[in-house]
N, C-alpha and C. Protein backbone atom coordinates (compact mmCIF):
# COMPACT_ATOMS: atom_id res chain seq x y z
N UNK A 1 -211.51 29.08 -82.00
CA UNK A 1 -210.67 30.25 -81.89
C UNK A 1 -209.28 29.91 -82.43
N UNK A 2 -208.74 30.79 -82.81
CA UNK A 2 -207.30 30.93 -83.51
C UNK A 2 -206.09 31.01 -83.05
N UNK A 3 -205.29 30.27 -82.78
CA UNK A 3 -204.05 30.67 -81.58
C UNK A 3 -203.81 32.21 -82.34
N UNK A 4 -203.02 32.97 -81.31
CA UNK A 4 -202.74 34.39 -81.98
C UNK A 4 -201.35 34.16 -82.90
N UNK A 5 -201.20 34.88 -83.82
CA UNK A 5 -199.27 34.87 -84.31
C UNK A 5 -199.11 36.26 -83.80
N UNK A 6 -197.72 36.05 -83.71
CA UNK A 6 -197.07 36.95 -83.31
C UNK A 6 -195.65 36.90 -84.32
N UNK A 7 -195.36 38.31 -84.54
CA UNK A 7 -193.80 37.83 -85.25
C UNK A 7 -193.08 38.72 -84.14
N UNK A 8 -191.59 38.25 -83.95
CA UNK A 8 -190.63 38.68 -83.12
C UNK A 8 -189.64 38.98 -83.96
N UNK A 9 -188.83 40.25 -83.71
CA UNK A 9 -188.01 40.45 -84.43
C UNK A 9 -186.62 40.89 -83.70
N UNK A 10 -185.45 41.27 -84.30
CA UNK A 10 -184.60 41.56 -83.27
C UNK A 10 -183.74 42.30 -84.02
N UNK A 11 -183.12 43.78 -83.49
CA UNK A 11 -182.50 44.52 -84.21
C UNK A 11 -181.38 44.64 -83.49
N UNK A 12 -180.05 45.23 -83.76
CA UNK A 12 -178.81 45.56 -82.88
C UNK A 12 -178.55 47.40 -83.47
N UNK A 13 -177.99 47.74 -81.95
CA UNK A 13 -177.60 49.25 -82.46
C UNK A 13 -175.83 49.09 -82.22
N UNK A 14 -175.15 49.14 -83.14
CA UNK A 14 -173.90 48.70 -83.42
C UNK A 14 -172.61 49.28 -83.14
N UNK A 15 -171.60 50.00 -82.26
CA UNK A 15 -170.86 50.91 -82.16
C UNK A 15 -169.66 50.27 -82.44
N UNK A 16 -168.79 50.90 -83.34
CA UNK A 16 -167.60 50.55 -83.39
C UNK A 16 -166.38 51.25 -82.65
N UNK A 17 -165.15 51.03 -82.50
CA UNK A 17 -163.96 51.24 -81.56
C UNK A 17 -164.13 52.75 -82.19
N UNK A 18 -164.31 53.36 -82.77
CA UNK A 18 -164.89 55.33 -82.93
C UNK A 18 -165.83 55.46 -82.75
N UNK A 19 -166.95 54.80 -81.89
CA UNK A 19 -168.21 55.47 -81.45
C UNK A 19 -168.83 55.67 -83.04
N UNK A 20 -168.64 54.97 -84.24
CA UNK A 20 -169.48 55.04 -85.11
C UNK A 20 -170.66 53.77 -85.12
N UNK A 21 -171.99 54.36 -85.47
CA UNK A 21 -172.77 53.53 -85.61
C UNK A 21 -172.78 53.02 -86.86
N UNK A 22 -173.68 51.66 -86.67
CA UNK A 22 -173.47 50.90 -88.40
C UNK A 22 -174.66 50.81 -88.56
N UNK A 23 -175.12 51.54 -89.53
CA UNK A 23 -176.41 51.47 -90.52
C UNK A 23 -176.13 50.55 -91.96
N UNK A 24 -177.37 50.11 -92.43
CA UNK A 24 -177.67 49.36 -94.03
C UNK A 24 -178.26 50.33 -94.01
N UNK A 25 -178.18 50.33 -95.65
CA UNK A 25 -179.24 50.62 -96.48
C UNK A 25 -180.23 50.03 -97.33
N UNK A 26 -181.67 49.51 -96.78
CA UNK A 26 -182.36 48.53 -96.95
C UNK A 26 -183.43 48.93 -98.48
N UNK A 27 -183.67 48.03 -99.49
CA UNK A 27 -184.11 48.45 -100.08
C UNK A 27 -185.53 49.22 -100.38
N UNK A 28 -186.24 49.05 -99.10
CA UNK A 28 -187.29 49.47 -99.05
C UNK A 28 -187.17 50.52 -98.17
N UNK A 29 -186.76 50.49 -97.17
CA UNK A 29 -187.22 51.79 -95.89
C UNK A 29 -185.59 52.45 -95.64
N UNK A 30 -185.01 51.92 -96.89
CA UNK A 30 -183.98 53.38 -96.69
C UNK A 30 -182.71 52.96 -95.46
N UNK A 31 -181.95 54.09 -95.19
CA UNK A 31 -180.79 53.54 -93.79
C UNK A 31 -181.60 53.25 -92.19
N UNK A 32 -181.09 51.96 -91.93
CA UNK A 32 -181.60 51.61 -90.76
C UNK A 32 -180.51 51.01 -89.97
N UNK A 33 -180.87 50.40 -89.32
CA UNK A 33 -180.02 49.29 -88.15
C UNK A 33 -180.33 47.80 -88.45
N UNK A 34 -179.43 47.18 -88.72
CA UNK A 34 -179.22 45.85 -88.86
C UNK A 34 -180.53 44.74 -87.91
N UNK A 35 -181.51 44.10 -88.50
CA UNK A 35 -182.45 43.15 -87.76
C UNK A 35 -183.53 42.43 -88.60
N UNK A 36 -183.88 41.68 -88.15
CA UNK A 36 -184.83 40.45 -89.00
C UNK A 36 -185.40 39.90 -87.87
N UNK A 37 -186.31 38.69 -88.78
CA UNK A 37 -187.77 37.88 -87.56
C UNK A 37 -186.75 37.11 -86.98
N UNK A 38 -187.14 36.72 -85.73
CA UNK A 38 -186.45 35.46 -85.23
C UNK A 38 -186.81 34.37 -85.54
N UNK A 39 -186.08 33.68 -85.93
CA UNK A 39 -186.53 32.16 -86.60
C UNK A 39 -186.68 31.08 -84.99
N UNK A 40 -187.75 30.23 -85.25
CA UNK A 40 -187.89 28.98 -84.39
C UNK A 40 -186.73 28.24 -84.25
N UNK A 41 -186.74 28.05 -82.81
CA UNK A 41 -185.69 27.33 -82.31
C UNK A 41 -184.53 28.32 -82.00
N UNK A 42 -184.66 30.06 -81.92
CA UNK A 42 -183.46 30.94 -82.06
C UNK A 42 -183.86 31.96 -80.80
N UNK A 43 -183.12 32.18 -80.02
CA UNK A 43 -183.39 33.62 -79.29
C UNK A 43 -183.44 34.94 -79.92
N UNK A 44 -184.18 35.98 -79.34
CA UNK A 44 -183.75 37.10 -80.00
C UNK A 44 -182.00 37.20 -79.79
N UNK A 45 -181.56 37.45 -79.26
CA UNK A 45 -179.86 37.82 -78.85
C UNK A 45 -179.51 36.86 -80.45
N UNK A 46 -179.72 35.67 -80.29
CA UNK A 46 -178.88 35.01 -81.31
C UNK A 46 -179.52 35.82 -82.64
N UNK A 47 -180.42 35.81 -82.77
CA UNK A 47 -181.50 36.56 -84.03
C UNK A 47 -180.82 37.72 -84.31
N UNK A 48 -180.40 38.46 -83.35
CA UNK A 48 -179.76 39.84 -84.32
C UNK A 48 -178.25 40.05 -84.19
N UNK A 49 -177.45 38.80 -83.37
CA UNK A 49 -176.33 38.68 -84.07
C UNK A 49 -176.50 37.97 -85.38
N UNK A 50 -177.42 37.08 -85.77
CA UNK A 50 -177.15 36.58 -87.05
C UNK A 50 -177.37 37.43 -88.07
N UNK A 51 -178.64 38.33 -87.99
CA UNK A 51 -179.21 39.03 -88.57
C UNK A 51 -177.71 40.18 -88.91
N UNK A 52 -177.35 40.76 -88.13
CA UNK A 52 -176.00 41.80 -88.35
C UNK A 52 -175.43 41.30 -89.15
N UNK A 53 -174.85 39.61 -89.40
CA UNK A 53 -173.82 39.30 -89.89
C UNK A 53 -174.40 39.10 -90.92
N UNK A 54 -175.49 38.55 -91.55
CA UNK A 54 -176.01 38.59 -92.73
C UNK A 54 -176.58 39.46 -93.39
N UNK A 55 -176.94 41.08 -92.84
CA UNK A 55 -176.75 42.36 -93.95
C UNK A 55 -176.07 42.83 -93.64
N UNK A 56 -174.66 42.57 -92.98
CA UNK A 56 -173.65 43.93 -93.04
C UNK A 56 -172.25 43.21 -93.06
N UNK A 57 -172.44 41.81 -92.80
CA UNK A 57 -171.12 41.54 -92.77
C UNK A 57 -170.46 41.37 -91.53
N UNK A 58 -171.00 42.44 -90.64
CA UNK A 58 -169.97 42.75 -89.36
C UNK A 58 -170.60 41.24 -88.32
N UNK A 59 -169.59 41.10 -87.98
CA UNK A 59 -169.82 40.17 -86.41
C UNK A 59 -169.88 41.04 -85.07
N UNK A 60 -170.63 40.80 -84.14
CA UNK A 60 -171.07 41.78 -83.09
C UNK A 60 -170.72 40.85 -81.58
N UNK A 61 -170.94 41.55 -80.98
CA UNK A 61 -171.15 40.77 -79.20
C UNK A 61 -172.33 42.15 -78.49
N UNK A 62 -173.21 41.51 -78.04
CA UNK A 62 -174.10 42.20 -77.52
C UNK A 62 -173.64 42.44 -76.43
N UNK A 63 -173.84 43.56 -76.15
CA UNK A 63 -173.50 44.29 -74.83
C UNK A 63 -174.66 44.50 -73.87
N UNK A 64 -175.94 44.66 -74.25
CA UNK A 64 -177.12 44.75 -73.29
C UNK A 64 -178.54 44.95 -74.26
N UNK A 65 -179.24 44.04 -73.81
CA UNK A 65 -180.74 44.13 -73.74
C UNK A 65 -181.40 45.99 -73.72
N UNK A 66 -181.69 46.42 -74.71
CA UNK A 66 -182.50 47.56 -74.80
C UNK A 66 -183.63 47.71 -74.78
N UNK A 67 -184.66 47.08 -75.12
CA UNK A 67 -186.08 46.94 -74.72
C UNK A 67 -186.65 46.79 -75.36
N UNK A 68 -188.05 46.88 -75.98
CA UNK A 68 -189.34 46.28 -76.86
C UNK A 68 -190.05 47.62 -77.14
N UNK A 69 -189.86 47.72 -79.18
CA UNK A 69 -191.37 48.56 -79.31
C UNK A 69 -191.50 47.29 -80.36
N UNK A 70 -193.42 47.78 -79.65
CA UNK A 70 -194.05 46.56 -80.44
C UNK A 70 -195.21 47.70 -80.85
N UNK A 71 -195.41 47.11 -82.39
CA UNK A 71 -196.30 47.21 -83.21
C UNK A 71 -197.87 46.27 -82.64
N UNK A 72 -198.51 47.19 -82.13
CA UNK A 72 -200.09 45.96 -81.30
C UNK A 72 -200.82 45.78 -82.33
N UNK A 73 -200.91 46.70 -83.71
CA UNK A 73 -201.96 46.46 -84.61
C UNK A 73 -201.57 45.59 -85.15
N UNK A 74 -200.04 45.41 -85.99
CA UNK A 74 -200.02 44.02 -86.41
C UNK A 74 -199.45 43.06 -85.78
N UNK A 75 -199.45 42.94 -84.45
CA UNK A 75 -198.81 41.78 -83.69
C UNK A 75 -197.14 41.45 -83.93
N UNK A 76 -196.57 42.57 -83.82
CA UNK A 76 -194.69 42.72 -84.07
C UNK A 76 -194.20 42.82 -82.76
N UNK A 77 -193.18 42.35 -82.13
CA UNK A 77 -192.71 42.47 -81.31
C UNK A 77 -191.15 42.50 -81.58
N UNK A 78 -190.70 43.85 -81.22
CA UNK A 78 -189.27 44.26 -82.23
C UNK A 78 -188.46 44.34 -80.83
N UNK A 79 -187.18 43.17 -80.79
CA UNK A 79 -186.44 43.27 -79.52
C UNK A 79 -185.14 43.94 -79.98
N UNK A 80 -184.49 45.21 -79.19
CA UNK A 80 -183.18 46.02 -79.29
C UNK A 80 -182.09 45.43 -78.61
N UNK A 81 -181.28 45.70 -79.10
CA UNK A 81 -180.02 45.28 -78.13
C UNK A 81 -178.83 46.04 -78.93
N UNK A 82 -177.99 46.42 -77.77
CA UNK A 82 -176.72 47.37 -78.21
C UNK A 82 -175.28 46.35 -78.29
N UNK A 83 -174.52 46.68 -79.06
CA UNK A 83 -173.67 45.83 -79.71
C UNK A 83 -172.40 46.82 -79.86
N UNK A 84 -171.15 45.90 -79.46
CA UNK A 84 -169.80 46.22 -80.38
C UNK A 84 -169.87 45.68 -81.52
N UNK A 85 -168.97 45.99 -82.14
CA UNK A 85 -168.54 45.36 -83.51
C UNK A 85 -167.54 44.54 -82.97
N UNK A 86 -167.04 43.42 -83.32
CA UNK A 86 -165.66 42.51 -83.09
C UNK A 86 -164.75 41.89 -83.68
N UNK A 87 -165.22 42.03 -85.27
CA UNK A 87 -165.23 41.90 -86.54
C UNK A 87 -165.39 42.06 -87.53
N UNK A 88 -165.38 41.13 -88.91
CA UNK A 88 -166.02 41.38 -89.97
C UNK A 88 -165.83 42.38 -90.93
N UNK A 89 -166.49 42.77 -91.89
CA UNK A 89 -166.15 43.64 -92.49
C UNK A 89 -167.37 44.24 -93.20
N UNK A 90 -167.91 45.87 -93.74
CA UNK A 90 -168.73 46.23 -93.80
C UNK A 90 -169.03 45.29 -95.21
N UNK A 91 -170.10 44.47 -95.57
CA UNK A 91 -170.45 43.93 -96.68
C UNK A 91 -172.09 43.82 -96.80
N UNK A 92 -172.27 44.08 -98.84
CA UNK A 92 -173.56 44.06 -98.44
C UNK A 92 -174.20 42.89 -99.04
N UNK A 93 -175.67 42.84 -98.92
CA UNK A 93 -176.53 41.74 -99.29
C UNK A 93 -177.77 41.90 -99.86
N UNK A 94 -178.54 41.09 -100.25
CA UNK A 94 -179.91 41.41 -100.81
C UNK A 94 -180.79 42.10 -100.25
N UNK A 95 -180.19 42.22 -98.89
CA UNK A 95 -181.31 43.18 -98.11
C UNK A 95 -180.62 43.92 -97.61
N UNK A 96 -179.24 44.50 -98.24
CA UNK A 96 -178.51 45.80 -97.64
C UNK A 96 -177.91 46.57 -98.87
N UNK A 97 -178.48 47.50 -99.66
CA UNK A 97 -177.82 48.00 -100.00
C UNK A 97 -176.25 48.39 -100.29
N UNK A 98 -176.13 49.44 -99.21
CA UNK A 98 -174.74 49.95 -98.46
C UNK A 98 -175.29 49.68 -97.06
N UNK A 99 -174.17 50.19 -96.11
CA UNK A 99 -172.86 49.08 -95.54
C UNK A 99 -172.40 49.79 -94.55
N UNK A 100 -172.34 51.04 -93.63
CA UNK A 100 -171.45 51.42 -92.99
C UNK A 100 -171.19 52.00 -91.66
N UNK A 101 -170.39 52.60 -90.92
CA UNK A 101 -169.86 53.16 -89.77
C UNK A 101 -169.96 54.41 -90.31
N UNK A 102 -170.83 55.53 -89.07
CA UNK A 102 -170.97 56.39 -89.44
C UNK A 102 -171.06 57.32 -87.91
N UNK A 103 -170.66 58.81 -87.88
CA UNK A 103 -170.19 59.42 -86.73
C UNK A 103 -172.09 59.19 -86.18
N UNK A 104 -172.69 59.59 -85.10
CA UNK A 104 -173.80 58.96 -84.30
C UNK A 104 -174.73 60.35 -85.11
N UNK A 105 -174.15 61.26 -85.18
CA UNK A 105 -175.27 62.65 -85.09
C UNK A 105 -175.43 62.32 -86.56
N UNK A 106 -174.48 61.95 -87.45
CA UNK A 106 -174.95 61.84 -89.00
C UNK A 106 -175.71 60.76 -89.32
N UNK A 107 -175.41 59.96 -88.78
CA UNK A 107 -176.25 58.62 -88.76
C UNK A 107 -177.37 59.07 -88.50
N UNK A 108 -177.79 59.61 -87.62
CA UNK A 108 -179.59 60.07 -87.08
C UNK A 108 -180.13 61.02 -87.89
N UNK A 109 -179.00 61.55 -88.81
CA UNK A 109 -179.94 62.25 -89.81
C UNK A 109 -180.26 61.69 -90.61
N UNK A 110 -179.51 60.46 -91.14
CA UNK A 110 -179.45 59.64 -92.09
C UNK A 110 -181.13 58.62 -92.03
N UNK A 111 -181.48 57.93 -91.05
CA UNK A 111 -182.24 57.43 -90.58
C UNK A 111 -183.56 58.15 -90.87
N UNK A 112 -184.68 58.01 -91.43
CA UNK A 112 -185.61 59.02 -91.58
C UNK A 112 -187.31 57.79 -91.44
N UNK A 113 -187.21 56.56 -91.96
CA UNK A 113 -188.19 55.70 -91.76
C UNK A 113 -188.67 55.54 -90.56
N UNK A 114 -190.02 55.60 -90.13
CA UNK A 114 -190.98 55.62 -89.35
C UNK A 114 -190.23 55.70 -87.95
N UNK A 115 -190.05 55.07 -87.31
CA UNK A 115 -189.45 55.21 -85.59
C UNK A 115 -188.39 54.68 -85.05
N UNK A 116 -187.71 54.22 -86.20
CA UNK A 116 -186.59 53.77 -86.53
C UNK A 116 -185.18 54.66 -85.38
N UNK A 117 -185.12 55.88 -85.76
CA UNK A 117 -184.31 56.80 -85.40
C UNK A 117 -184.35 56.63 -83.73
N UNK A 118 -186.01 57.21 -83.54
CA UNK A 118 -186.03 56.70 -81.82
C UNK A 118 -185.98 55.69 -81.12
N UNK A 119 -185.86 54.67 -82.06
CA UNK A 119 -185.10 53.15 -81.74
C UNK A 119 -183.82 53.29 -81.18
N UNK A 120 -183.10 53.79 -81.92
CA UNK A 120 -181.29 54.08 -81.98
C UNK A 120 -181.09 54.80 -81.09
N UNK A 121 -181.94 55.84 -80.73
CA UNK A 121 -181.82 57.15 -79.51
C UNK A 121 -182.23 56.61 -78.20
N UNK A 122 -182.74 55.11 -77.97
CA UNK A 122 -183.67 54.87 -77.11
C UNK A 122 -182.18 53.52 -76.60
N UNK A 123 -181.92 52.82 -77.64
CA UNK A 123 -180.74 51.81 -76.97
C UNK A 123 -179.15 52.42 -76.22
N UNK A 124 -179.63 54.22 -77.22
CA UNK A 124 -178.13 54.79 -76.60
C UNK A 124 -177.81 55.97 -75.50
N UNK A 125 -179.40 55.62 -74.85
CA UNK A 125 -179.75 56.65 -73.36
C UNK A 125 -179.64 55.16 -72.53
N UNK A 126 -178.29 55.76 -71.91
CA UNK A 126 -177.98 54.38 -71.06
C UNK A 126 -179.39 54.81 -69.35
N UNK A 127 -179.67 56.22 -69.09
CA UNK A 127 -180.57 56.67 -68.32
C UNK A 127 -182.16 55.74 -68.59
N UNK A 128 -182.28 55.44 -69.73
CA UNK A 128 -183.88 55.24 -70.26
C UNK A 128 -184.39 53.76 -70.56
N UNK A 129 -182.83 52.93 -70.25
CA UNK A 129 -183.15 51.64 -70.61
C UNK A 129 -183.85 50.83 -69.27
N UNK A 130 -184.25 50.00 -69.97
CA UNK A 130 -184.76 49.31 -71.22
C UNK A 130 -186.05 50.54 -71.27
N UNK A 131 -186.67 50.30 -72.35
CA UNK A 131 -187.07 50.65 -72.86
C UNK A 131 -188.62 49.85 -73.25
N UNK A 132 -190.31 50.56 -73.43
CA UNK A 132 -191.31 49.54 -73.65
C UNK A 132 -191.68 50.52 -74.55
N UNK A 133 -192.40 50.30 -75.75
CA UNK A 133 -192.55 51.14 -76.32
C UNK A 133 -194.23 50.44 -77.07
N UNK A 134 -195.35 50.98 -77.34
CA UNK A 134 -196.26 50.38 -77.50
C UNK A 134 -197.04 51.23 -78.93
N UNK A 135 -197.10 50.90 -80.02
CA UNK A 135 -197.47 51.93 -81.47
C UNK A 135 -198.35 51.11 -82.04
């Protein structure tokens, strides 16, 4: 038998000192929220502060644990967490397009890739956290 893989990933939902959220624009799935796999030897928490700072530039401080949707068909386990900004500056990278702070209601229109959006809606119902989400 096969040990199972699993990939873990870790995203941040980002607010800056105007209640704007910070979306990339990724080259494949369009405006999202800043996140990548967690690498060995890394927590999620550390995983999507690094991850922030390497497609957007911005430096973050996590503010709280938001919860888990996991993908069961392909073995994804996607960890949320809500974030200030504390730094940095909007910059982009090979896996960010654009770059920016944006008022919350435009941002969610902006957002249109698969469940992405109810990701963002799900870290910023302080009522609903954490959050398990199973697809």
């Amino acid at each position: 038998m096969n040990p199972p893989k699993h990939i873990v990933s870790a995203a941040t939902v980002v607010l800056n000192d105007h209640n704007e959220l910070l979306l990339i624009k990724g080259p494949l799935r369009g405006w999202e929220m800043p996140g990548g796999q967690v690498e060995e030897g890394e927590s999620p928490r550390e995983a999507a502060i690094r991850e922030t700072k390497e497609e957007s530039g911005i430096d973050v401080e996590v503010l709280k644990f938001c919860g888990i949707f996991q993908n069961v068909e392909r073995s994804i386990c996607n960890t949320l967490f809500l974030c200030k900004s504390i730094g940095g500056k909007p910059t982009t990278s090979p896996e960010s397009l654009e770059v920016g702070f944006f008022p919350i209601e435009e941002a969610l229109k902006m957002v249109e890739y698969k469940n992405f959006r109810e990701r963002i809606e799900a870290c910023l119902n302080d009522e609903a956290l954490p959050v398990y989400v199973e697809f």
